[in-house]
N, C-alpha and C. Protein backbone atom coordinates (compact mmCIF):
# COMPACT_ATOMS: atom_id res chain seq x y z
N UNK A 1 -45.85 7.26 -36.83
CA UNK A 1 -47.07 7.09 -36.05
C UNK A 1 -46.97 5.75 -35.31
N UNK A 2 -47.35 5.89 -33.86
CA UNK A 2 -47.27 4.52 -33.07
C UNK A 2 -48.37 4.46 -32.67
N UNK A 3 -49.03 3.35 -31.93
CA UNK A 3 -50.16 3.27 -31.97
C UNK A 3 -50.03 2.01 -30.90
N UNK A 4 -50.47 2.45 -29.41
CA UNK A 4 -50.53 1.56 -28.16
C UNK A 4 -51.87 1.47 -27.69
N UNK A 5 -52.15 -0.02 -27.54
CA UNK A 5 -53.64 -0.37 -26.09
C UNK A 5 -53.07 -0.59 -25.15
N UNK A 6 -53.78 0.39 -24.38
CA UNK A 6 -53.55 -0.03 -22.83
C UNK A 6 -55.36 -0.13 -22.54
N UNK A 7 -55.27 -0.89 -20.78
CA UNK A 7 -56.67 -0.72 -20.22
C UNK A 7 -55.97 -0.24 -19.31
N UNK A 8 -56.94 0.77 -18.76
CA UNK A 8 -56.88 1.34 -17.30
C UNK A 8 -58.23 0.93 -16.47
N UNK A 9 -57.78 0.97 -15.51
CA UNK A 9 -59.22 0.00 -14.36
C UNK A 9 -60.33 -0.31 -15.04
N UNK A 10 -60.08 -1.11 -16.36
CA UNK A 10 -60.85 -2.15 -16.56
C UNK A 10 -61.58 -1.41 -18.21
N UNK A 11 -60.97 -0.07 -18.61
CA UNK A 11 -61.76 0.53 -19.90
C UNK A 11 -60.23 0.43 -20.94
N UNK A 12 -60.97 0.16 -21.90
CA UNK A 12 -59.95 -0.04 -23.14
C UNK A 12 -59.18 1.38 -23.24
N UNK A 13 -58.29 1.64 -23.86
CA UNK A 13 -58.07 2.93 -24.46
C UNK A 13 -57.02 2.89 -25.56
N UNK A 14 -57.17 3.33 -26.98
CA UNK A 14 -56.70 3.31 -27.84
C UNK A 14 -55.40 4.52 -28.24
N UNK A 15 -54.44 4.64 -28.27
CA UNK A 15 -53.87 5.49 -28.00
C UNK A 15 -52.56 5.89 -29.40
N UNK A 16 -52.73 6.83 -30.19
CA UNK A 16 -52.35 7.01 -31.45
C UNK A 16 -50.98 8.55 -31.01
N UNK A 17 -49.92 7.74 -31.30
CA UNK A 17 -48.98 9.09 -31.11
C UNK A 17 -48.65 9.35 -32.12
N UNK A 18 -49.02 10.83 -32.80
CA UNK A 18 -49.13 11.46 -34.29
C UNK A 18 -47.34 11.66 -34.38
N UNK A 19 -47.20 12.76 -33.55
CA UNK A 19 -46.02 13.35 -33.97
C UNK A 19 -45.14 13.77 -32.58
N UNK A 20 -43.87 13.73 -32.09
CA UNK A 20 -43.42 13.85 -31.34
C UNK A 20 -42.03 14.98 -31.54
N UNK A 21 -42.01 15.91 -30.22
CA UNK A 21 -40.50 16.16 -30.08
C UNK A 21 -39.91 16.63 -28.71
N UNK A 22 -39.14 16.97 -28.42
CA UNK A 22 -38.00 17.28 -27.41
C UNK A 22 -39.78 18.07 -26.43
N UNK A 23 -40.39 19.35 -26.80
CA UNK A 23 -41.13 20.06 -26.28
C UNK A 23 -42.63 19.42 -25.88
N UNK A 24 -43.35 18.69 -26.74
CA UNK A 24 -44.51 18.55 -27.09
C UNK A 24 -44.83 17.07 -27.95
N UNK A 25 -46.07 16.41 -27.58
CA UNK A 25 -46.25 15.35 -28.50
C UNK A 25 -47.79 15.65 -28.81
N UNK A 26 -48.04 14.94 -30.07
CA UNK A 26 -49.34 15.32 -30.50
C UNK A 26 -50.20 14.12 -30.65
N UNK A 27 -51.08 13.42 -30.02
CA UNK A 27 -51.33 12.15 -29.73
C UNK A 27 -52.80 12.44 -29.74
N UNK A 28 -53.59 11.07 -30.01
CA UNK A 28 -54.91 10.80 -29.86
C UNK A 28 -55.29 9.74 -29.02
N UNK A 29 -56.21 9.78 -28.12
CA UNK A 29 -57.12 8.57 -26.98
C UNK A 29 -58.36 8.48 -27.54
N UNK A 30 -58.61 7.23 -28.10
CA UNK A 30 -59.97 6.56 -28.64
C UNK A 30 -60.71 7.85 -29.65
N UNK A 31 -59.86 8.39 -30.49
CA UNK A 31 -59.95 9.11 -31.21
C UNK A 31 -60.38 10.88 -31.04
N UNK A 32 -59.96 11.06 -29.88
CA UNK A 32 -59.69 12.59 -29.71
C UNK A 32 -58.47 13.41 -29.64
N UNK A 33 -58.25 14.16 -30.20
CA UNK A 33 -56.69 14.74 -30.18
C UNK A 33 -56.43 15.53 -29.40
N UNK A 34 -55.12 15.37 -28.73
CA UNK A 34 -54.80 16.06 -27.44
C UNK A 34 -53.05 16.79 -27.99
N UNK A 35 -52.41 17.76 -27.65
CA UNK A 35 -51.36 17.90 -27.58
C UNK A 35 -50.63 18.01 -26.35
N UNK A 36 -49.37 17.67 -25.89
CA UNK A 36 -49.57 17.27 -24.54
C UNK A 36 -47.88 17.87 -24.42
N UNK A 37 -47.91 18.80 -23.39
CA UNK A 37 -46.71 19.70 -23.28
C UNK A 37 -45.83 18.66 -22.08
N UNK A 38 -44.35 18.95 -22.73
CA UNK A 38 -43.43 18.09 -21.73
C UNK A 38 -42.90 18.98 -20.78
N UNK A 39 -42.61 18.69 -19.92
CA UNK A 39 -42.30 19.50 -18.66
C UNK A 39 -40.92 19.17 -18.39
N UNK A 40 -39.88 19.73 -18.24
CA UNK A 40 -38.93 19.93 -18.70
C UNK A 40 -38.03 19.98 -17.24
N UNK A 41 -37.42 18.95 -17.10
CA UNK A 41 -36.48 18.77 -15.63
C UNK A 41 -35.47 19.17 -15.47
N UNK A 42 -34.90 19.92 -14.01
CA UNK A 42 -33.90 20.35 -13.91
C UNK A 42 -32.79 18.78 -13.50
N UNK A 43 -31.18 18.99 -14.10
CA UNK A 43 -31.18 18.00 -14.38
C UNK A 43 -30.34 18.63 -12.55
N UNK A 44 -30.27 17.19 -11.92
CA UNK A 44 -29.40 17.32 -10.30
C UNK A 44 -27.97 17.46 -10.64
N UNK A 45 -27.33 17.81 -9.48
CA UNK A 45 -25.98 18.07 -9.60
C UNK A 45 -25.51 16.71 -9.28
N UNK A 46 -24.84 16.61 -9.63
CA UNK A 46 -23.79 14.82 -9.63
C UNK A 46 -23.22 15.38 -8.14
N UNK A 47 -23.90 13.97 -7.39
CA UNK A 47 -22.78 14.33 -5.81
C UNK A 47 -21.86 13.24 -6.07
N UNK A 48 -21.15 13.82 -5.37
CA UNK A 48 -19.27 12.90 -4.65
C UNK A 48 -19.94 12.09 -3.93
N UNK A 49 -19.33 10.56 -4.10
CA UNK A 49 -19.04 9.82 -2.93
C UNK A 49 -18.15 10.02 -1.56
N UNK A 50 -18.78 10.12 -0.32
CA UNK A 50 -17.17 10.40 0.37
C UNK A 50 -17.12 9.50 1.31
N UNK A 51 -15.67 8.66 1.39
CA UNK A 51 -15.69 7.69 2.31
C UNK A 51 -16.03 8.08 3.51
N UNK A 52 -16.78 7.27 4.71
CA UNK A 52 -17.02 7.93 6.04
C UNK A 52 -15.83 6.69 6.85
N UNK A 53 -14.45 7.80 7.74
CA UNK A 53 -13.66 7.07 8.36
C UNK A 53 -13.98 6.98 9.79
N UNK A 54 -14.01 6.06 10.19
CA UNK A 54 -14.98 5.15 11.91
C UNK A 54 -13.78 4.88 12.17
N UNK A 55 -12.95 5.23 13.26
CA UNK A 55 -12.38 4.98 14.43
C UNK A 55 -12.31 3.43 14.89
N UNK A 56 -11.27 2.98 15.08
CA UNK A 56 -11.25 1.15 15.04
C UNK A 56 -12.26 0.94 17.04
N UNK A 57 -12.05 2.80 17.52
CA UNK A 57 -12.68 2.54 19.28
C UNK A 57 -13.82 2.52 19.25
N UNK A 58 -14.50 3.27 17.83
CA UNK A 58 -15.98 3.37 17.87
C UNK A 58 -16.70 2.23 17.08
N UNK A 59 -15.65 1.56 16.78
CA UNK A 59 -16.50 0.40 15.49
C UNK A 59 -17.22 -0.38 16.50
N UNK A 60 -18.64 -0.85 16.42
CA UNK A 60 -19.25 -1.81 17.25
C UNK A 60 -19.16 -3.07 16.21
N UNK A 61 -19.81 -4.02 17.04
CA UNK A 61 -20.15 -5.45 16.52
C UNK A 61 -21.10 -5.74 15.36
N UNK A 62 -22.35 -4.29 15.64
CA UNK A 62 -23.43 -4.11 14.99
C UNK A 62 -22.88 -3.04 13.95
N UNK A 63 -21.58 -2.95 13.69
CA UNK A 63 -21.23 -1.89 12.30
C UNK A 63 -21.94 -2.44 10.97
N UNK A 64 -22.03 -1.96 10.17
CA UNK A 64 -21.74 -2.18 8.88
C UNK A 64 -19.99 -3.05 8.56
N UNK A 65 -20.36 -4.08 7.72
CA UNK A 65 -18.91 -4.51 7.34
C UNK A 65 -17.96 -3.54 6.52
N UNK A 66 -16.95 -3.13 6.72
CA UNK A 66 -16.30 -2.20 6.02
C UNK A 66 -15.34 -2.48 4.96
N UNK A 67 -15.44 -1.88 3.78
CA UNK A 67 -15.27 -2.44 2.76
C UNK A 67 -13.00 -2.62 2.26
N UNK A 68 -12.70 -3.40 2.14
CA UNK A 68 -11.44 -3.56 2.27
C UNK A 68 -10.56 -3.68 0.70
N UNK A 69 -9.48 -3.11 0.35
CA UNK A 69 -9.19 -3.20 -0.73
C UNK A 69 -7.62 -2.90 -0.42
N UNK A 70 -6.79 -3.74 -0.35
CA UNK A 70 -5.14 -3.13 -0.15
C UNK A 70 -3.99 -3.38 -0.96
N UNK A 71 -3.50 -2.11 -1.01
CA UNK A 71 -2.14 -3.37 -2.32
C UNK A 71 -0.67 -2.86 -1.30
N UNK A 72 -0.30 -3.75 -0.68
CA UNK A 72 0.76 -3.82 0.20
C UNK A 72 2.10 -4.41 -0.58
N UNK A 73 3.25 -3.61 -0.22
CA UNK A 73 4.25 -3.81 -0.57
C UNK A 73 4.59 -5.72 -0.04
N UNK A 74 5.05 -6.56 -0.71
CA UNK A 74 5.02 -7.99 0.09
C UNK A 74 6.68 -8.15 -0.72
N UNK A 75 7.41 -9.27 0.34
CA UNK A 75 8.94 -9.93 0.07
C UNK A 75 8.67 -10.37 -1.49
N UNK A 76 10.00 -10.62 -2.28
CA UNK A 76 10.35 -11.18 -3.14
C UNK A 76 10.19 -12.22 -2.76
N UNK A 77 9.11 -13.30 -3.95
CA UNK A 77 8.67 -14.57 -4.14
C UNK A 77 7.32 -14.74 -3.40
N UNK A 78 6.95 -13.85 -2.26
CA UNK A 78 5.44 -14.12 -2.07
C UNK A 78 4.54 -13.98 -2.85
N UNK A 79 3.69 -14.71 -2.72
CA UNK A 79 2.52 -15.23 -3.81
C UNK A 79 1.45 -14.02 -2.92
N UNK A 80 0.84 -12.99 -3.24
CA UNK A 80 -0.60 -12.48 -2.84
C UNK A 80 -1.76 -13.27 -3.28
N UNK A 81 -2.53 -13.60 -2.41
CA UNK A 81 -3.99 -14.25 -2.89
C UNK A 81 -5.20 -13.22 -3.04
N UNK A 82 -5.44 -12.70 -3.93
CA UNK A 82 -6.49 -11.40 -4.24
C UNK A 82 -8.06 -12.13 -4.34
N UNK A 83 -8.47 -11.45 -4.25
CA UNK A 83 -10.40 -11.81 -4.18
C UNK A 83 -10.17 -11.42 -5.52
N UNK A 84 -11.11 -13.04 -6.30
CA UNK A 84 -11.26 -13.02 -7.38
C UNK A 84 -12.70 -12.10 -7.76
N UNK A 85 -13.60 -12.03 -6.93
CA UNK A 85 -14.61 -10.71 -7.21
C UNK A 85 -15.19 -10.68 -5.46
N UNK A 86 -16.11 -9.62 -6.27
CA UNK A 86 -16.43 -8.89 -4.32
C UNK A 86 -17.39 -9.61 -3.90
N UNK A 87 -17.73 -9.66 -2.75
CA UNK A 87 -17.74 -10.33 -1.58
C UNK A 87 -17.78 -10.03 -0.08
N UNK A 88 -18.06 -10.86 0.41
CA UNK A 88 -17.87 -11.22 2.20
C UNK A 88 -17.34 -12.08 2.66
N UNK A 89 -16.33 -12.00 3.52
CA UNK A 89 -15.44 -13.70 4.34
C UNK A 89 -16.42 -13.92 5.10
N UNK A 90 -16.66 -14.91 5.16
CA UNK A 90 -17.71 -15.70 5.66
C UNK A 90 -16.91 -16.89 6.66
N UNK A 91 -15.51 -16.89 6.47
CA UNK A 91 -14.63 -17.80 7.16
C UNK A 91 -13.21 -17.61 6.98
N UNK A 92 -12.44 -17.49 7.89
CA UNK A 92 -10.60 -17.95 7.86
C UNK A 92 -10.35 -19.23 7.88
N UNK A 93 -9.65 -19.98 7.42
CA UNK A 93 -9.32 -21.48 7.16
C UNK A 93 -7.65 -21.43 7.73
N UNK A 94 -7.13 -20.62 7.38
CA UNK A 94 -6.07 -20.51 8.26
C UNK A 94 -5.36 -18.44 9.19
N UNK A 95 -4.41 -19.36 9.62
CA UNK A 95 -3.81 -17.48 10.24
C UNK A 95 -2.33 -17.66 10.18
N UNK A 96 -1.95 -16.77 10.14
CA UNK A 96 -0.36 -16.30 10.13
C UNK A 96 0.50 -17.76 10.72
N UNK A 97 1.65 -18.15 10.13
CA UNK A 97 2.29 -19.15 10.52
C UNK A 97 1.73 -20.38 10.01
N UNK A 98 0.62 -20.29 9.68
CA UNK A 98 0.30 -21.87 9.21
C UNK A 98 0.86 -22.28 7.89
N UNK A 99 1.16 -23.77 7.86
CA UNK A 99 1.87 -24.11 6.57
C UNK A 99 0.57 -24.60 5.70
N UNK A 100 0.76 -24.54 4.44
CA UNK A 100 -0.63 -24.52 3.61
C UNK A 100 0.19 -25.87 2.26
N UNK A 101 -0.93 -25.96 1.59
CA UNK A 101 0.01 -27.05 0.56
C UNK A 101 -1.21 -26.10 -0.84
N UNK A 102 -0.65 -26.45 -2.10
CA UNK A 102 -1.34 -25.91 -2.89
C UNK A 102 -2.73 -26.98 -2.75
N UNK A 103 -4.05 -25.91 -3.33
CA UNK A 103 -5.43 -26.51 -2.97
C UNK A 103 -6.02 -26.36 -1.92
N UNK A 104 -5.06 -26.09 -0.30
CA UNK A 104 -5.60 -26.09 1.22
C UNK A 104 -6.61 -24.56 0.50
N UNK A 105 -7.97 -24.63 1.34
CA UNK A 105 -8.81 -23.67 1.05
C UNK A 105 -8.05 -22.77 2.17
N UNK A 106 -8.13 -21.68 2.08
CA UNK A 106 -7.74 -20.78 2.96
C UNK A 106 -8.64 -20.10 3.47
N UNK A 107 -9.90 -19.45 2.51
CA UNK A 107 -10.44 -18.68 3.69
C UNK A 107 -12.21 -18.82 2.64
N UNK A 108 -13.39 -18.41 3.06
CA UNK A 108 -14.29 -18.55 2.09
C UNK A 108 -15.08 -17.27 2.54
N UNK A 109 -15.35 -17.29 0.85
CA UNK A 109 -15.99 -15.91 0.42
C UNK A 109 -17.43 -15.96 -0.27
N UNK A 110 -18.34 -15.33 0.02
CA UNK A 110 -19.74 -15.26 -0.46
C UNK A 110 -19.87 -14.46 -1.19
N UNK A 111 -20.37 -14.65 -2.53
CA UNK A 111 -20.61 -13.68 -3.27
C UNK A 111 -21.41 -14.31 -4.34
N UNK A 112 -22.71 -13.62 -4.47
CA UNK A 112 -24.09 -13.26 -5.42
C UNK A 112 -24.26 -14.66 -4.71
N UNK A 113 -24.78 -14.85 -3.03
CA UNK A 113 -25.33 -15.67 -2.30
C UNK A 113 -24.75 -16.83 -2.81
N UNK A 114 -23.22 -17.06 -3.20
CA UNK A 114 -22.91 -18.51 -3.13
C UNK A 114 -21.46 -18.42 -2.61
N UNK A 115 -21.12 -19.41 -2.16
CA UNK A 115 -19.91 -19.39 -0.68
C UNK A 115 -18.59 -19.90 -1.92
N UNK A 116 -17.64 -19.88 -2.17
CA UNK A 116 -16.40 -19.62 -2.68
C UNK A 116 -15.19 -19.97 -1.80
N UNK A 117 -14.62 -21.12 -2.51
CA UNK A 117 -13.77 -21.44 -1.32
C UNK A 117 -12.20 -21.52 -2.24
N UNK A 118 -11.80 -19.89 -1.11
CA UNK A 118 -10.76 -19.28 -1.86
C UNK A 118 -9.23 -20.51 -1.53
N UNK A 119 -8.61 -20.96 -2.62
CA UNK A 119 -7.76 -22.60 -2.35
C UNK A 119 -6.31 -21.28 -2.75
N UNK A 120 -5.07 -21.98 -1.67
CA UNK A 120 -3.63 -22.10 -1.87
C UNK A 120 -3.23 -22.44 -3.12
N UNK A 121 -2.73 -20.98 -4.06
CA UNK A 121 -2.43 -21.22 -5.30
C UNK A 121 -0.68 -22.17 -5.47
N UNK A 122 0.12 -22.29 -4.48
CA UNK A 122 1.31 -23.20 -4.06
C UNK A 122 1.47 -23.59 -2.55
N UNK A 123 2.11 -24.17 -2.38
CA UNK A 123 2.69 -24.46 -1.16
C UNK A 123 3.37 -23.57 -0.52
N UNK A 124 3.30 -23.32 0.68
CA UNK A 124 4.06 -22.08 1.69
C UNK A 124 3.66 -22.17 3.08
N UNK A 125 3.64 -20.88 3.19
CA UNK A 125 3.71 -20.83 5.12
C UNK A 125 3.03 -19.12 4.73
N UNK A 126 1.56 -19.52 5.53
CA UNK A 126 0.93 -17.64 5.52
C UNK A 126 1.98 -16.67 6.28
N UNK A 127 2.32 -15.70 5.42
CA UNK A 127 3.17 -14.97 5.97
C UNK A 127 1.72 -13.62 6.88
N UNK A 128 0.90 -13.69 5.94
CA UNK A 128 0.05 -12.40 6.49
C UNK A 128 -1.84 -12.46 6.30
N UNK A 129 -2.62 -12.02 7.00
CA UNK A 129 -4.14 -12.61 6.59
C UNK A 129 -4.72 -10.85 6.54
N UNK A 130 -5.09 -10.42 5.37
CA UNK A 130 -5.04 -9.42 5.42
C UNK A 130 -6.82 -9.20 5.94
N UNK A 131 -7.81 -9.75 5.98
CA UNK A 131 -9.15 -9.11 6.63
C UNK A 131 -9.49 -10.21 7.33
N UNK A 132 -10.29 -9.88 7.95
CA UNK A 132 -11.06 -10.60 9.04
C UNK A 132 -12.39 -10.86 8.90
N UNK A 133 -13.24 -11.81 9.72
CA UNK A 133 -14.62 -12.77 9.32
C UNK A 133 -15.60 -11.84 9.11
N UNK A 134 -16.44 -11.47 8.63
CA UNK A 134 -17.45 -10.61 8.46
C UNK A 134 -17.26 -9.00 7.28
N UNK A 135 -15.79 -9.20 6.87
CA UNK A 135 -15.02 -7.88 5.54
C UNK A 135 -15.82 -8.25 4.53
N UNK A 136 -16.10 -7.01 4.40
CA UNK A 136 -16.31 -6.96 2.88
C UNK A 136 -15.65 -6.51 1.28
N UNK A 137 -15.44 -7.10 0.38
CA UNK A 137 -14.11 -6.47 -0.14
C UNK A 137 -14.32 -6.63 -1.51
N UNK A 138 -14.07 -6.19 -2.47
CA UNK A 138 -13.82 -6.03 -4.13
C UNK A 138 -12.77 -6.87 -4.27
N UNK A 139 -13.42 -6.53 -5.80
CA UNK A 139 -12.23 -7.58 -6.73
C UNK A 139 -11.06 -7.57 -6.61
N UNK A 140 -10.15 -7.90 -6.33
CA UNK A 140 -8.65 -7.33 -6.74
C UNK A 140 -7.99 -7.44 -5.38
N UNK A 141 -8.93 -6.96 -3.91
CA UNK A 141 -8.49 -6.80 -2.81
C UNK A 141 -7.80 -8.29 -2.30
N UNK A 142 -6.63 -7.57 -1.44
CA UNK A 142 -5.36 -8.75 -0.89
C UNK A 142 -6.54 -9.04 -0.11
N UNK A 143 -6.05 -10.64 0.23
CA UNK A 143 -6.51 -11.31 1.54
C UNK A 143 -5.57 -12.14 1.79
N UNK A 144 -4.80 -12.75 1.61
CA UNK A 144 -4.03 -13.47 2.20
C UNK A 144 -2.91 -13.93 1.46
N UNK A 145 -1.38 -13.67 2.19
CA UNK A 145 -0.07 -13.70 1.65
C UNK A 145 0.85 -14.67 1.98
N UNK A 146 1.32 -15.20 1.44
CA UNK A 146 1.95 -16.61 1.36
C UNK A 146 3.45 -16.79 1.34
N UNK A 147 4.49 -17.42 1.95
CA UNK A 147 5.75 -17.26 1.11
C UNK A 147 6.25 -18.55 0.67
């Protein structure tokens, strides 16, 4: 037996749940007994996600950021720099050819509204910048390759 007060627009109501199951509960309000039939839902069919693929001629300015995740074959000894969780670039700090030292921030990422400033895990030369200012991307996803 449970036993809840609630007020509704401003009147007390005392509310005693006797006995309960899967069909039906048998409950009392300020001491009148009611049995109260459950209505019984059809459950929905589980839909698929399906990616929608946009044409790089039709993408406008005003797109949606599109979400980026790549695992690219890279040379022996390049370092990949992966997004440590998901996010938005919010900035490139460098591009292809630039020499970096370990610590140079490379590129910054926003995520749960605080800016992340993704740093050169060694010294190298960007071999590759895998998204661009405004991507949006998961955990794990390449962004920028080093040799």
């Amino acid at each position: 037996m449970k036993v809840f007060k609630y007020k509704i627009n401003g009147s007390p109501y005392r509310v005693v749940v006797q006995n309960s199951d899967d069909t039906s509960v048998e409950l009392e309000v300020n001491g009148t007994p009611y049995m109260v039939e459950i209505e019984q839902t059809k459950k929905k069919p589980v839909s698929r996600i399906q990616r929608q693929v946009v044409s790089s001629s039709s993408q406008t300015k005003n797109a949606a950021p599109r979400p980026t995740v790549t695992r690219t074959a890279v040379a022996a000894g390049s370092i990949v720099v992966n997004s440590p969780l998901p996010g938005v670039i919010l900035d490139l700090r460098v591009s292809v050819g630039d020499a970096v030292k370990k610590g140079d921030v490379l590129l910054i990422l926003e995520a749960m509204k605080m800016e992340n400033n993704i740093q050169a895990p060694s010294d190298g030369k960007v071999a590759k910048v895998s998204v661009i200012k405004g991507d949006s991307v998961l955990e794990g996803a390449e962004l920028v390759v080093i040799e």
